[in-house]
C-alpha atoms as a PDB file:
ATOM      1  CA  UNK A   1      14.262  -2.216  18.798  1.00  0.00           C
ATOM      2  CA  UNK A   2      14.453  -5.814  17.472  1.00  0.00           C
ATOM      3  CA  UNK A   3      10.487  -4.710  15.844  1.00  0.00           C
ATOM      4  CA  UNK A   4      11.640  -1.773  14.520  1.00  0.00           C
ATOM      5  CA  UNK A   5      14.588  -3.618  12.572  1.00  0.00           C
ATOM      6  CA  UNK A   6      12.378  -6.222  10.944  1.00  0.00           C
ATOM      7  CA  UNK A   7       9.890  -3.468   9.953  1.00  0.00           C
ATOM      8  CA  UNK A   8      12.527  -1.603   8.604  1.00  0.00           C
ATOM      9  CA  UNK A   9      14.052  -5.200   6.722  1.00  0.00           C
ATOM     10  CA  UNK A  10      10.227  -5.851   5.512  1.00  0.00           C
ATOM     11  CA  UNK A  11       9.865  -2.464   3.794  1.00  0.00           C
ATOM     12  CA  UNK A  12      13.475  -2.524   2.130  1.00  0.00           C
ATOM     13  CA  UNK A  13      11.959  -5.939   0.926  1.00  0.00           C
ATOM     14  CA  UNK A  14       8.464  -4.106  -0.717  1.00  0.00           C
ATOM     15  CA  UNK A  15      10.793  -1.187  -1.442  1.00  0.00           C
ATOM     16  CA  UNK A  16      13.190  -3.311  -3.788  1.00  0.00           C
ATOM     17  CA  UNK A  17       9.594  -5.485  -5.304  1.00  0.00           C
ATOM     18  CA  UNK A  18       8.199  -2.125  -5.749  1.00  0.00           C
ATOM     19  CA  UNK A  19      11.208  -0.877  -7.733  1.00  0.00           C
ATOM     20  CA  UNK A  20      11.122  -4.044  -9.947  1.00  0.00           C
ATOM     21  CA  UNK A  21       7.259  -3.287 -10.715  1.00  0.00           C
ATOM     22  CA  UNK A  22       8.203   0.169 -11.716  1.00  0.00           C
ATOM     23  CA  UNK A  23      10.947  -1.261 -13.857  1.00  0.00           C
ATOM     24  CA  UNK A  24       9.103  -3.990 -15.808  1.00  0.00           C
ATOM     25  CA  UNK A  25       5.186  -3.240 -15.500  1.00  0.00           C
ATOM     26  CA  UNK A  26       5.809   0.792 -16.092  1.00  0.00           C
ATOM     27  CA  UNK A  27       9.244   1.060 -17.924  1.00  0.00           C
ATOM     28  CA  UNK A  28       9.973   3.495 -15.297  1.00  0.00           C
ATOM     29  CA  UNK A  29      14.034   2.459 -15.098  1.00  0.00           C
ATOM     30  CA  UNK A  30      15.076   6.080 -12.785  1.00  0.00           C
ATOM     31  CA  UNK A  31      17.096   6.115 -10.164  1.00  0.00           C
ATOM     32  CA  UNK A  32      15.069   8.830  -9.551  1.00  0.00           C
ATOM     33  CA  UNK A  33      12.528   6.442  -7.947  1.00  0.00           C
ATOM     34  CA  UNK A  34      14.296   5.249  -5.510  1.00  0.00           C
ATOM     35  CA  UNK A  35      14.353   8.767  -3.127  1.00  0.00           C
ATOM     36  CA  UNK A  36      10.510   8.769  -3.164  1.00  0.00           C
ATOM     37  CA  UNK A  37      10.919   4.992  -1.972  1.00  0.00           C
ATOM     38  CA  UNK A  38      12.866   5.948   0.876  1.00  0.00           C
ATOM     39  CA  UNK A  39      10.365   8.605   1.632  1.00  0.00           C
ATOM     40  CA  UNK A  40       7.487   5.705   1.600  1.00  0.00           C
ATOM     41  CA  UNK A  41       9.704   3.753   3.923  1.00  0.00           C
ATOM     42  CA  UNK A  42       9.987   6.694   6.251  1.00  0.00           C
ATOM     43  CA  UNK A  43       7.060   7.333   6.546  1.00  0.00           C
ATOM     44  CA  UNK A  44       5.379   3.812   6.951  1.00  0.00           C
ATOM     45  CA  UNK A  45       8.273   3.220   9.404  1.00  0.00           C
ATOM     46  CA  UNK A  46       7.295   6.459  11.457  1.00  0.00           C
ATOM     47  CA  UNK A  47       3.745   5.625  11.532  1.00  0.00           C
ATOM     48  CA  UNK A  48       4.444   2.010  12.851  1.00  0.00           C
ATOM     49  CA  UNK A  49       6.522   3.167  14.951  1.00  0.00           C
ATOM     50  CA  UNK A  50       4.162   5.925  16.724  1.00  0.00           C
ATOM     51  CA  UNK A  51       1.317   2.871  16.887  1.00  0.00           C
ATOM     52  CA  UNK A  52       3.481   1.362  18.628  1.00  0.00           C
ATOM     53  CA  UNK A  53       4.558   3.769  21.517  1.00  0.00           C
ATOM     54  CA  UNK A  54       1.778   6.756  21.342  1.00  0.00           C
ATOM     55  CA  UNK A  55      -0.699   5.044  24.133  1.00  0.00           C
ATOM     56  CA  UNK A  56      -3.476   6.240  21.677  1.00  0.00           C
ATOM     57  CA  UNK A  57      -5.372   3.802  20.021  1.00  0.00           C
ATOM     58  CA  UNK A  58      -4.650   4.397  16.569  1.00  0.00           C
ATOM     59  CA  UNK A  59      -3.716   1.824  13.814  1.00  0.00           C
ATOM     60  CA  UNK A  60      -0.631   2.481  12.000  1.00  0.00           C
ATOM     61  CA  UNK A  61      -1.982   3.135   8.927  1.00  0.00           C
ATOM     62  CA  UNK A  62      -3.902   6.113  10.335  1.00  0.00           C
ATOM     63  CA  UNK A  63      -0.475   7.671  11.530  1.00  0.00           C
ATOM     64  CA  UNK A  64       1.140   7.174   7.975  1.00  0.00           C
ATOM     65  CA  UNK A  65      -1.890   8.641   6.050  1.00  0.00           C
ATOM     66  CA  UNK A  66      -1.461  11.256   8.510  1.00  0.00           C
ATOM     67  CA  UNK A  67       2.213  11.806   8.196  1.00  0.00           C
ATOM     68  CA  UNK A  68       1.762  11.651   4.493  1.00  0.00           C
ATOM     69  CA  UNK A  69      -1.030  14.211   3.820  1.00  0.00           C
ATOM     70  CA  UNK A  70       1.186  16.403   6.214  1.00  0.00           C
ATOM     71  CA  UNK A  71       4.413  16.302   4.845  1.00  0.00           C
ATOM     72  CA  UNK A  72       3.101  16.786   1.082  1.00  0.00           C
ATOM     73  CA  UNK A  73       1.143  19.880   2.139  1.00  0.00           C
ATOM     74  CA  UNK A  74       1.755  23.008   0.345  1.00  0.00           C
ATOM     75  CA  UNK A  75       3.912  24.830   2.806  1.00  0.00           C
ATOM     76  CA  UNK A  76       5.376  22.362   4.677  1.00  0.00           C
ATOM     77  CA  UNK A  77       9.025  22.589   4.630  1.00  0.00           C
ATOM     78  CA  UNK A  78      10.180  20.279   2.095  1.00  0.00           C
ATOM     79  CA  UNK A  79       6.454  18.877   0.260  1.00  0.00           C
ATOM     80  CA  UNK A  80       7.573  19.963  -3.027  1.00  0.00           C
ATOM     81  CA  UNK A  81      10.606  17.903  -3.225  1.00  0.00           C
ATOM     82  CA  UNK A  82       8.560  15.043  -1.354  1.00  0.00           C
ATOM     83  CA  UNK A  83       6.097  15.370  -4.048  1.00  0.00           C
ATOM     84  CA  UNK A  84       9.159  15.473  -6.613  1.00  0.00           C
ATOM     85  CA  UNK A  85      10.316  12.306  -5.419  1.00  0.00           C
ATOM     86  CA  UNK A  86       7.164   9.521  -5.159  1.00  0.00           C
ATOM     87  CA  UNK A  87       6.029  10.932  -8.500  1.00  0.00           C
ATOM     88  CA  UNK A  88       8.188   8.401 -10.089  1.00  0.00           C
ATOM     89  CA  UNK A  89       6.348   5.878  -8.553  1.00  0.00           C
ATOM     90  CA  UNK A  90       3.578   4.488 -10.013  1.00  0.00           C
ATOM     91  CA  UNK A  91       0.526   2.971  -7.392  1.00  0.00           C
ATOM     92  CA  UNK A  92       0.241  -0.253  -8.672  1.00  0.00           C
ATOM     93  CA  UNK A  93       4.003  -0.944  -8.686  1.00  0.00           C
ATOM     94  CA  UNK A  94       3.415  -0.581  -4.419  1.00  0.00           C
ATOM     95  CA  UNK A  95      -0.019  -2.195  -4.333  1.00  0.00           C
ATOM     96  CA  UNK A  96       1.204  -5.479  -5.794  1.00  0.00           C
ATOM     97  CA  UNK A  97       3.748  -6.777  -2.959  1.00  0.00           C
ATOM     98  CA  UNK A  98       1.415  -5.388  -0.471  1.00  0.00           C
ATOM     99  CA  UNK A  99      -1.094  -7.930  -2.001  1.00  0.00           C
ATOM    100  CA  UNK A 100       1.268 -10.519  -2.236  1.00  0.00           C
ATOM    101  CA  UNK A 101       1.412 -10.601   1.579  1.00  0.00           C
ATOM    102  CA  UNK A 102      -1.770 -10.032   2.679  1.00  0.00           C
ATOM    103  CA  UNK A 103      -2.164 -12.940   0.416  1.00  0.00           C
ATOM    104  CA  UNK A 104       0.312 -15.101   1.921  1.00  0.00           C
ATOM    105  CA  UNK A 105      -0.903 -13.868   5.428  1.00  0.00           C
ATOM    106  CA  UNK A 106      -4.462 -14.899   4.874  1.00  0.00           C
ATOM    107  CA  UNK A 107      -3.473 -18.330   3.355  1.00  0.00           C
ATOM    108  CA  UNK A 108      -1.346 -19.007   6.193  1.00  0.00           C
ATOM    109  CA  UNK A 109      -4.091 -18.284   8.436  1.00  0.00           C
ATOM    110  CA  UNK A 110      -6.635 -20.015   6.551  1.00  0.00           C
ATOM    111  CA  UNK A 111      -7.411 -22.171   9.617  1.00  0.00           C
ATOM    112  CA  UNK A 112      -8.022 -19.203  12.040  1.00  0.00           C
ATOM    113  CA  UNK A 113      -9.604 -18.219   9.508  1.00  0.00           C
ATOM    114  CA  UNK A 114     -12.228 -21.084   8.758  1.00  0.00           C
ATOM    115  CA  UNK A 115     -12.923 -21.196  12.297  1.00  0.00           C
ATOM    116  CA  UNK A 116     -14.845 -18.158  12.705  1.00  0.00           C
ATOM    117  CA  UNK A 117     -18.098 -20.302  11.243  1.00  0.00           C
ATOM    118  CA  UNK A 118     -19.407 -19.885   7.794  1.00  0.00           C
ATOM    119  CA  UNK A 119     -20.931 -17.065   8.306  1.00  0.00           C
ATOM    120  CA  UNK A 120     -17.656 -15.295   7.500  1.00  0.00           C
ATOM    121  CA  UNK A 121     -16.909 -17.436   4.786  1.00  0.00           C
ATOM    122  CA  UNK A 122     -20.232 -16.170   2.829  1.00  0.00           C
ATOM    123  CA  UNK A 123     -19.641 -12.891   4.067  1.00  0.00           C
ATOM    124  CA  UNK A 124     -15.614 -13.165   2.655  1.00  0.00           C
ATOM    125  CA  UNK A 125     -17.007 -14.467  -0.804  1.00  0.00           C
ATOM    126  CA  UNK A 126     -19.818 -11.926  -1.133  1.00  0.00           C
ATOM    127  CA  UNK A 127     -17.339  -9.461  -0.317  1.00  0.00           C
ATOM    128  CA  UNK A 128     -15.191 -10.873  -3.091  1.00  0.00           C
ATOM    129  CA  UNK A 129     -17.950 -11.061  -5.684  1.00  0.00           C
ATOM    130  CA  UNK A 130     -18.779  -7.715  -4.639  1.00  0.00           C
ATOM    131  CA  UNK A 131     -15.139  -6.448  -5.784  1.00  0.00           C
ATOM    132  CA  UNK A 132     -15.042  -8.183  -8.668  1.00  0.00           C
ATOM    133  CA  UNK A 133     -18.763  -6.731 -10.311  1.00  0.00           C
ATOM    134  CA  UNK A 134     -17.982  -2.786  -8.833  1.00  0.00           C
ATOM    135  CA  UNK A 135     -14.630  -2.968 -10.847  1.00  0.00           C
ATOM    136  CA  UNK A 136     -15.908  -4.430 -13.959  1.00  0.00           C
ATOM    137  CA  UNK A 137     -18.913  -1.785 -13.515  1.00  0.00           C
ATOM    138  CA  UNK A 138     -16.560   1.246 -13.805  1.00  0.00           C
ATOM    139  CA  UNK A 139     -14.396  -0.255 -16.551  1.00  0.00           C
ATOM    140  CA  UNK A 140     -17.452  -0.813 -18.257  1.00  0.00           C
ATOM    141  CA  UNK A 141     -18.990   2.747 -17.283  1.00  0.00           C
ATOM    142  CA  UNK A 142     -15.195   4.767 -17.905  1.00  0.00           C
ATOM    143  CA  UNK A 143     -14.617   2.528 -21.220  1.00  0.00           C
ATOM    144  CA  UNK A 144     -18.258   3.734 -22.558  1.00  0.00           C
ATOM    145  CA  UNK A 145     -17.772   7.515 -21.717  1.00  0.00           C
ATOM    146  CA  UNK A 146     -13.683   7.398 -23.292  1.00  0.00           C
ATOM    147  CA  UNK A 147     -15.772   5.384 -26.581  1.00  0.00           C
ATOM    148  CA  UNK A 148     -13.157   2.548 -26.560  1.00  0.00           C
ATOM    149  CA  UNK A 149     -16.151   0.486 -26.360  1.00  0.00           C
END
């Protein structure tokens, strides 16, 4: 119960970020937001929670895309409102605390992580260099074909 309560206290915590990110970065300032929130919450908190006692081995996050591709199906009881409601959030609003702390979690592991060799250092940089050129590559390509550049 105790994991299920600081789950619960760690998504109210992205929940009210997320908000903040659809306030300032998207001038999104509803209250309508914050039912679509709860319905993120829900859902992540379902999905951790059925890792956590289905004896399946199944990460979490492939029992919350799960739950969500289910519950915003056309003809399941209740998508449309579901749909309704995370509308008025926007992605990157969620993806930026969710960075933040996989952020924070890989600096605070930094030694752990250092001490799987170099190998995975080279691998973690061409990985990041990787990133970096595909995203500038389809700016570049999408910024051609709209003629902004």
């Amino acid at each position: 119960m105790k994991k299920i309560i600081d789950w619960t206290l760690i998504l109210l915590i992205f929940a009210g970020i997320t908000l903040l990110g659809n306030m300032i970065g998207y001038d999104i300032y509803s209250w309508g937001a914050v039912p679509g929130i709860l319905v993120l919450i829900l859902i992540a908190l379902a999905g951790m929670i059925m890792e956590e006692y289905i004896p399946v081995n199944i990460p979490a996050v492939g029992y919350i895309a799960l739950i969500g591709i289910i519950i915003s199906l056309p003809g399941f009881p209740g998508s449309e409102q579901v749909v309704t409601w995370t509308n008025d959030i926007e992605l990157l609003a969620i993806t930026t605390p969710i960075l933040a702390y996989a952020g924070i979690s890989i600096g605070r592991n930094w030694a752990d992580f250092a001490k799987m060799g170099w190998k995975s250092i080279v691998v973690a940089i061409l990985v990041f260099i990787g990133t970096f050129l595909g995203s500038a590559l389809i700016a570049e390509v999408v910024l051609r074909i709209q003629g902004i550049i």
